[in-house]
PDB file of N, CA and C in Angstrom:
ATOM      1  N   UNK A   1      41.719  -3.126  20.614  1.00  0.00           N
ATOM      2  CA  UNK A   1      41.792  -4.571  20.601  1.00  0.00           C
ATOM      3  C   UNK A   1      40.930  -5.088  19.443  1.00  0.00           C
ATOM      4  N   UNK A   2      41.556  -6.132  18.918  1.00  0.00           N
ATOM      5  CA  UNK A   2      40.798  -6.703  17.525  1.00  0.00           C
ATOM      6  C   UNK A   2      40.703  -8.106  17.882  1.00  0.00           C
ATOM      7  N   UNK A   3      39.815  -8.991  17.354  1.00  0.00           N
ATOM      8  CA  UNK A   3      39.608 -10.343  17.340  1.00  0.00           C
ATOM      9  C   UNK A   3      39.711 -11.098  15.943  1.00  0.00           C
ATOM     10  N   UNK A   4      40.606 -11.795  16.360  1.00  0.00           N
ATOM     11  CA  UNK A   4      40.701 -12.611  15.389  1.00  0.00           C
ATOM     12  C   UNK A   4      41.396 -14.183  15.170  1.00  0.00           C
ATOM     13  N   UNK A   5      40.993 -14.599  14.460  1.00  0.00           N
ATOM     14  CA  UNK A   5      40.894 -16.286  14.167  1.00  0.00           C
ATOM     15  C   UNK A   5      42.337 -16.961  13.868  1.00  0.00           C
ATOM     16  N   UNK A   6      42.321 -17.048  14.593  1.00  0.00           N
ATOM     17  CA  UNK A   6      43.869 -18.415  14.241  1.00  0.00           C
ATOM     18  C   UNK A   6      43.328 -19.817  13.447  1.00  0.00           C
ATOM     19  N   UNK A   7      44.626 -20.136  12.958  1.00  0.00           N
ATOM     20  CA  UNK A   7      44.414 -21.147  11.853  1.00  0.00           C
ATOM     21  C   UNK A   7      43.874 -22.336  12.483  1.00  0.00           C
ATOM     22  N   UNK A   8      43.816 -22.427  14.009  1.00  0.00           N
ATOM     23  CA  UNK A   8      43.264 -23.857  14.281  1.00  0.00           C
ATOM     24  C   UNK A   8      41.645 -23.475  14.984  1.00  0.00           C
ATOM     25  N   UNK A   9      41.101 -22.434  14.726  1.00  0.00           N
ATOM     26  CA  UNK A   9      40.012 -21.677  14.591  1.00  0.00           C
ATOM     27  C   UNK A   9      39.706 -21.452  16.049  1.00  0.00           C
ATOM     28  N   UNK A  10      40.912 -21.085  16.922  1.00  0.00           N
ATOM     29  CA  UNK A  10      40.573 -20.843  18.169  1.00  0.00           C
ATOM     30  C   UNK A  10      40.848 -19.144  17.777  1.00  0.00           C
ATOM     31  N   UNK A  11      40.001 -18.434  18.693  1.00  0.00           N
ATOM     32  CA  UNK A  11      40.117 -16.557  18.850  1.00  0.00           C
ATOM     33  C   UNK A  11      40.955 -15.997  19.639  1.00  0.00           C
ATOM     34  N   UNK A  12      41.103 -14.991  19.227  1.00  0.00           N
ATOM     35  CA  UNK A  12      42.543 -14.616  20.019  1.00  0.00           C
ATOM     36  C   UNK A  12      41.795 -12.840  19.656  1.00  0.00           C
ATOM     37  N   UNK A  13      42.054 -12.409  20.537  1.00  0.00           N
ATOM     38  CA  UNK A  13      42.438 -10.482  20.855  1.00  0.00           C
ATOM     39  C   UNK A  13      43.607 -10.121  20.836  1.00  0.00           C
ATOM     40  N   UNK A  14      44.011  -9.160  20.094  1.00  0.00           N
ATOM     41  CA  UNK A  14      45.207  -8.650  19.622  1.00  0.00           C
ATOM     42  C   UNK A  14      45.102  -7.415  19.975  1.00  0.00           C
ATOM     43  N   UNK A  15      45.812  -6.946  20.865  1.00  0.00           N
ATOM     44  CA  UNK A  15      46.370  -5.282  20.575  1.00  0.00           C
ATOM     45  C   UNK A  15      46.854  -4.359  19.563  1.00  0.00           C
ATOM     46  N   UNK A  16      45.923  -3.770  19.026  1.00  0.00           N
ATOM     47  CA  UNK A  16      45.931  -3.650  17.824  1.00  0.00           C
ATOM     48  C   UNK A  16      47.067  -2.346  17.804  1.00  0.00           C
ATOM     49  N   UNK A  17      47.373  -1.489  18.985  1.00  0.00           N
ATOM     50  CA  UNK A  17      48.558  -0.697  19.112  1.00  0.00           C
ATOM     51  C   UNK A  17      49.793  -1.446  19.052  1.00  0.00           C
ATOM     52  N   UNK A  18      50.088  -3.172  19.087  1.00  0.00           N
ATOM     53  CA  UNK A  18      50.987  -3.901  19.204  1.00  0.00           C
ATOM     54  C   UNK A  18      51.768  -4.134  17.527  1.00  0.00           C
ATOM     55  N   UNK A  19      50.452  -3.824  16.408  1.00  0.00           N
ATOM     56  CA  UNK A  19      50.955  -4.485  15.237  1.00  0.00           C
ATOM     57  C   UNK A  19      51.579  -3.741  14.591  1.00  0.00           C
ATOM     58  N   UNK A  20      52.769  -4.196  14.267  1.00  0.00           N
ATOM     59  CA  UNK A  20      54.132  -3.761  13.577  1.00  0.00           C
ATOM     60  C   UNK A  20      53.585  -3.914  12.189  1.00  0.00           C
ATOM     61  N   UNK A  21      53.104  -4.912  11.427  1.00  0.00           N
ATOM     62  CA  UNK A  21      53.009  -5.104  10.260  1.00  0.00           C
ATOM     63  C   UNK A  21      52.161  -6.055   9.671  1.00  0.00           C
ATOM     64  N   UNK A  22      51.467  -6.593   9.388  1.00  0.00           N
ATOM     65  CA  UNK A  22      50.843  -7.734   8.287  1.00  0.00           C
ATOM     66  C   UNK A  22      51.034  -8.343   7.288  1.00  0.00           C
ATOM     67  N   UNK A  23      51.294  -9.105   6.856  1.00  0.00           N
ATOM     68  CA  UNK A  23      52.008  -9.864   5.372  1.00  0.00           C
ATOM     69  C   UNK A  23      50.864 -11.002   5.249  1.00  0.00           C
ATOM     70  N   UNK A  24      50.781 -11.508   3.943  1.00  0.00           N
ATOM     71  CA  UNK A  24      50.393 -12.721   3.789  1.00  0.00           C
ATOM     72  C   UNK A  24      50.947 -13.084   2.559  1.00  0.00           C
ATOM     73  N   UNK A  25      51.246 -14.701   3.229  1.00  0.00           N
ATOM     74  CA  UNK A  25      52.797 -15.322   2.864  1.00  0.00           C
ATOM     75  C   UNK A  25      52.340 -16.809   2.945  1.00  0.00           C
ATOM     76  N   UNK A  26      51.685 -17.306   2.379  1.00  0.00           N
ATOM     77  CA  UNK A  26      50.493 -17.145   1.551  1.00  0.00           C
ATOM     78  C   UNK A  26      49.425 -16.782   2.701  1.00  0.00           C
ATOM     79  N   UNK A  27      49.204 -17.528   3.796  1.00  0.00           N
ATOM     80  CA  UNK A  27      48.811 -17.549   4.550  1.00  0.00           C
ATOM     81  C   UNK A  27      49.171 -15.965   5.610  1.00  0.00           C
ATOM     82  N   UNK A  28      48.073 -15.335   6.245  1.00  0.00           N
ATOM     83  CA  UNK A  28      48.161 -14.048   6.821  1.00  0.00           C
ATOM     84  C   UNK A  28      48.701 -13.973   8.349  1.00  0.00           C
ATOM     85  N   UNK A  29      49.713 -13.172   8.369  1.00  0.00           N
ATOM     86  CA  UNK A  29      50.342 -13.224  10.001  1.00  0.00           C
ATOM     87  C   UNK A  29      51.386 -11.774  10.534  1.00  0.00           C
ATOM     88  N   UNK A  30      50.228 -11.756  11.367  1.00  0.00           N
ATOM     89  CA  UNK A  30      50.775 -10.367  12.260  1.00  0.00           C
ATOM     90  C   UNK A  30      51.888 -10.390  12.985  1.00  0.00           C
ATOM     91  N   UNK A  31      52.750  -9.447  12.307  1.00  0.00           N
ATOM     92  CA  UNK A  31      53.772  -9.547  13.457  1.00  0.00           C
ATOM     93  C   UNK A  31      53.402  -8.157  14.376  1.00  0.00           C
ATOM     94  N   UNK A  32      54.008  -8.506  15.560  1.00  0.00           N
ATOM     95  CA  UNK A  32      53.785  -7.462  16.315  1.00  0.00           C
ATOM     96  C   UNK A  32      55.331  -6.452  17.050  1.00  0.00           C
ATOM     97  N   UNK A  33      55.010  -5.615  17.512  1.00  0.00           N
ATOM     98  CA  UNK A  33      56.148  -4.529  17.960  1.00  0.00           C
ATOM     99  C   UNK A  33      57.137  -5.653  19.116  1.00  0.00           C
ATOM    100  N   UNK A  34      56.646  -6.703  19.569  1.00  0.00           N
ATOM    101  CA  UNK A  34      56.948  -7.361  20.628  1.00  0.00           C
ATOM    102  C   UNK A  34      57.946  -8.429  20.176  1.00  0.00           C
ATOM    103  N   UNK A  35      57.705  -9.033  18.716  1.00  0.00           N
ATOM    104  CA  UNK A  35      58.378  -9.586  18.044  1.00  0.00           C
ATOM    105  C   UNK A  35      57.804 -11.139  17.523  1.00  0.00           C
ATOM    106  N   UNK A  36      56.430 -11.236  18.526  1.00  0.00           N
ATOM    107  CA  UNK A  36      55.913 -12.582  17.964  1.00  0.00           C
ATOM    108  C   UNK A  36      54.879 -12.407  17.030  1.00  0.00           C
ATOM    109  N   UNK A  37      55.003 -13.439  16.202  1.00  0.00           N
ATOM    110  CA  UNK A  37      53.839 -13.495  15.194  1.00  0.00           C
ATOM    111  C   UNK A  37      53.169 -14.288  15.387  1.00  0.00           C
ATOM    112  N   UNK A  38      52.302 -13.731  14.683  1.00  0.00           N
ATOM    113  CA  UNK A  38      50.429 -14.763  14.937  1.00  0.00           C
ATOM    114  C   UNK A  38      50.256 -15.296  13.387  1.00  0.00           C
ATOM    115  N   UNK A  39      49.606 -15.832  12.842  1.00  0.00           N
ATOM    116  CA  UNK A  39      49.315 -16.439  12.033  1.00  0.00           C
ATOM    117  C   UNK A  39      47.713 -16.573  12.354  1.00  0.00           C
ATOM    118  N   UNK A  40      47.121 -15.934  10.926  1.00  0.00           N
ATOM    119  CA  UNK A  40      45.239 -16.253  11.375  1.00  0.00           C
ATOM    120  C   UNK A  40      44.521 -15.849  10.126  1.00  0.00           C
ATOM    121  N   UNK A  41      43.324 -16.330  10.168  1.00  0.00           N
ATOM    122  CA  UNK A  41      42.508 -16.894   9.110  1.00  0.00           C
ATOM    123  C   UNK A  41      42.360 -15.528   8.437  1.00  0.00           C
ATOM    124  N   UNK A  42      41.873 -14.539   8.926  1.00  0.00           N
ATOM    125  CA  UNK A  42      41.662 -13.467   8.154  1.00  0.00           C
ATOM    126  C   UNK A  42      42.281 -12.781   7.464  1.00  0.00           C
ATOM    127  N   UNK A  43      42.049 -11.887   6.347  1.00  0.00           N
ATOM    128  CA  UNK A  43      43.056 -11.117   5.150  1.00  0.00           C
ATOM    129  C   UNK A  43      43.622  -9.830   5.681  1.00  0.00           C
ATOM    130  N   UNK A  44      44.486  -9.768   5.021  1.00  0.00           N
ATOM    131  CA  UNK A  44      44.840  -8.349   5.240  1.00  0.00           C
ATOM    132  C   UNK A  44      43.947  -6.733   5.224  1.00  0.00           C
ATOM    133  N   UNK A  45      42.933  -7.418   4.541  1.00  0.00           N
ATOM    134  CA  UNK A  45      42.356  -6.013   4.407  1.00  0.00           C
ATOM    135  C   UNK A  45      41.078  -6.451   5.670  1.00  0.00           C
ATOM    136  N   UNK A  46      40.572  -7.593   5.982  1.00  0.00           N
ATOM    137  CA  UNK A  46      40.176  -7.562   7.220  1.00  0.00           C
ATOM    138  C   UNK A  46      40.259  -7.310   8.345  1.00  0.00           C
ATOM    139  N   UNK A  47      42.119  -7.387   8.731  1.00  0.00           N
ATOM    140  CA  UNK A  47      42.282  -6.694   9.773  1.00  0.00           C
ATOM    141  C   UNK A  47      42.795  -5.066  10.207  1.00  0.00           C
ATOM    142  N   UNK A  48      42.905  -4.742   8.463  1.00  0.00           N
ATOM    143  CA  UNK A  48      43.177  -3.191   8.345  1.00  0.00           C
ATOM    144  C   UNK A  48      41.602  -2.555   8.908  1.00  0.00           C
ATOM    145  N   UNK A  49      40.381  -3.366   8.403  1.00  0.00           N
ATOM    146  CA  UNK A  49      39.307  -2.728   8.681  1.00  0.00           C
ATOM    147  C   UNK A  49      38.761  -2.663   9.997  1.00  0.00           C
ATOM    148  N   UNK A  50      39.409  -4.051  10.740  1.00  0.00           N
ATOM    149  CA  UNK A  50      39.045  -4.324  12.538  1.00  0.00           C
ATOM    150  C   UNK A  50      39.504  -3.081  13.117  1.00  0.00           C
ATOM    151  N   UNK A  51      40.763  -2.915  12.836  1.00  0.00           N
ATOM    152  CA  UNK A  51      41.443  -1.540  13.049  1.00  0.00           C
ATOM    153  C   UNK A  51      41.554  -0.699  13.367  1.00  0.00           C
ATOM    154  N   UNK A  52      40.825  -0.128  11.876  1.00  0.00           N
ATOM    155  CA  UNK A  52      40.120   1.224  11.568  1.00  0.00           C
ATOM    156  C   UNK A  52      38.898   1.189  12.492  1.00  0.00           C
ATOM    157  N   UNK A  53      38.320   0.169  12.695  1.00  0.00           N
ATOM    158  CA  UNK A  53      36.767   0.279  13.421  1.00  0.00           C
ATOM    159  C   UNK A  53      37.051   0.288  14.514  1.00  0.00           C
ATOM    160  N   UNK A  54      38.129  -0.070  15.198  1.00  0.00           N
ATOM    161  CA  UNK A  54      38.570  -0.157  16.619  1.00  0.00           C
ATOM    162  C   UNK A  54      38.984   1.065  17.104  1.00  0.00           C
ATOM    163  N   UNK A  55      39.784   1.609  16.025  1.00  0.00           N
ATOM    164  CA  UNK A  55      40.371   3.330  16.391  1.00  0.00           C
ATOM    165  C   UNK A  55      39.397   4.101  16.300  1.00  0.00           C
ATOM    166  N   UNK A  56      38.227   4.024  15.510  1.00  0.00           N
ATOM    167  CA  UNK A  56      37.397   5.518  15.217  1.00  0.00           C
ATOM    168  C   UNK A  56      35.972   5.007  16.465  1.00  0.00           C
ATOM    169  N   UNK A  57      36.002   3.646  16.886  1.00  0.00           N
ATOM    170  CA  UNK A  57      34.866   3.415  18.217  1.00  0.00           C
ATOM    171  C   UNK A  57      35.605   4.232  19.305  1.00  0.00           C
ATOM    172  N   UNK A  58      37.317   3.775  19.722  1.00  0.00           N
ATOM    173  CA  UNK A  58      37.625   4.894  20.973  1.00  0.00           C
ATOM    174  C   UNK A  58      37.724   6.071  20.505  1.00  0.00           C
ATOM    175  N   UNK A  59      38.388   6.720  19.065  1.00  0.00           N
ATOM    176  CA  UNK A  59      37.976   8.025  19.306  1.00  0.00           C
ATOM    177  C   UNK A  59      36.556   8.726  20.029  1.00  0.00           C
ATOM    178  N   UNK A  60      35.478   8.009  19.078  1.00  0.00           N
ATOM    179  CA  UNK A  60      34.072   8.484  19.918  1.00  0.00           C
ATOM    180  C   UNK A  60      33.784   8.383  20.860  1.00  0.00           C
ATOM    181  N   UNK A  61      34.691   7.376  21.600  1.00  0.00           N
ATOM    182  CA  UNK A  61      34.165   7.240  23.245  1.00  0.00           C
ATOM    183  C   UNK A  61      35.215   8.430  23.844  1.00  0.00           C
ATOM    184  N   UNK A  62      36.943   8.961  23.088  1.00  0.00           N
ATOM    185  CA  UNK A  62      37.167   9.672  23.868  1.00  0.00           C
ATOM    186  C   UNK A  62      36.706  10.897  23.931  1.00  0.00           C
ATOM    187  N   UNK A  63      35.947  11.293  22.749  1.00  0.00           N
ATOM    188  CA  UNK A  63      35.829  12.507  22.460  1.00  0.00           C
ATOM    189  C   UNK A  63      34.327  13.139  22.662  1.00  0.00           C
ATOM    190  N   UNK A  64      33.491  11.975  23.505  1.00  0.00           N
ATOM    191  CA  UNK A  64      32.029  12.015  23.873  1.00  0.00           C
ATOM    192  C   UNK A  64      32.460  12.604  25.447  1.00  0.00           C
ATOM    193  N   UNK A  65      30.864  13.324  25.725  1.00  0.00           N
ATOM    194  CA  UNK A  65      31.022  13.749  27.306  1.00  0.00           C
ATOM    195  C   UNK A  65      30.183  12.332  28.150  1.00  0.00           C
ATOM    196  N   UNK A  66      30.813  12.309  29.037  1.00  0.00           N
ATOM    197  CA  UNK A  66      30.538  11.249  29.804  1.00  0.00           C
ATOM    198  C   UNK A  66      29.808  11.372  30.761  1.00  0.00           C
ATOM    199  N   UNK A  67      28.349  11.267  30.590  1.00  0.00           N
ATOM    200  CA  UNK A  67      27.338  11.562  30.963  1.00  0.00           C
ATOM    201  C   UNK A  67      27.565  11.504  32.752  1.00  0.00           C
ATOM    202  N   UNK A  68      27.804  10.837  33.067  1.00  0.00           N
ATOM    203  CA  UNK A  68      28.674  10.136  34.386  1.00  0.00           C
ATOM    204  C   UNK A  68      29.583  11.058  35.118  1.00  0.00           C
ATOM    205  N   UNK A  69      30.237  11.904  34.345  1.00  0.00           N
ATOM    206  CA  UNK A  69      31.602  12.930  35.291  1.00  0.00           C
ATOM    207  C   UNK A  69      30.731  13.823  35.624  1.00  0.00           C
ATOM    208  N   UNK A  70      30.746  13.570  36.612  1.00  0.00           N
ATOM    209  CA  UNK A  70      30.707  15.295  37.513  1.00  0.00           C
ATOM    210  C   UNK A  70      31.598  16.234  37.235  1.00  0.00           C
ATOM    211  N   UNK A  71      31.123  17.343  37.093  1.00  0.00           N
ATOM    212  CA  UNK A  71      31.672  18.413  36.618  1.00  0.00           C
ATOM    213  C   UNK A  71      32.057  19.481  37.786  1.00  0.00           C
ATOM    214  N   UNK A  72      32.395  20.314  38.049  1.00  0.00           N
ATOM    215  CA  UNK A  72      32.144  21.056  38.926  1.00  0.00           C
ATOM    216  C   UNK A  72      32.994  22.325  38.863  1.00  0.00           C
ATOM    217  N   UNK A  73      32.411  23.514  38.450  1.00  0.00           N
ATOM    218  CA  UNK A  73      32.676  25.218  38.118  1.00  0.00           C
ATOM    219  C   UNK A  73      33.185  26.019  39.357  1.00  0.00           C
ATOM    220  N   UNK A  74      34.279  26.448  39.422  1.00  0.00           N
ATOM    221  CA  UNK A  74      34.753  26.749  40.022  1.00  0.00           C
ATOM    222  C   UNK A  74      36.005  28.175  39.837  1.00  0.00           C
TER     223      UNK A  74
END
């Protein structure tokens, strides 16, 4: 999930597994796999980077041991 700014500067969370594509036309707007587009303040390479930072935070959370699971050898 990414956050980001719509043109009337209200925030919005986006599923970032949802986005089909990005253009800016002049103005920047996500379309998504679902078929609606968003329109929002940030650039293209801003939300390539939300992204990227969003995918490589859950990799580390999936790929960390979770101090929390019980384990149990058997």
């Amino acid at each position: 999930m990414i956050k980001v700014t719509r043109i009337n500067d209200s925030e919005l969370v986006v599923n970032s597994d949802l986005i089909e594509f990005v253009e800016a036309i002049p103005d920047t707007i996500i379309s998504l796999t679902t078929g609606k587009k968003i329109m929002v303040r940030e650039t293209i390479d801003e939300i390539i980077e939300r992204v990227a930072s969003f995918k490589r935070k859950s990799a580390v959370r999936v790929n960390s041991p979770d101090p929390n699971h019980a384990t149990r050898e058997g």
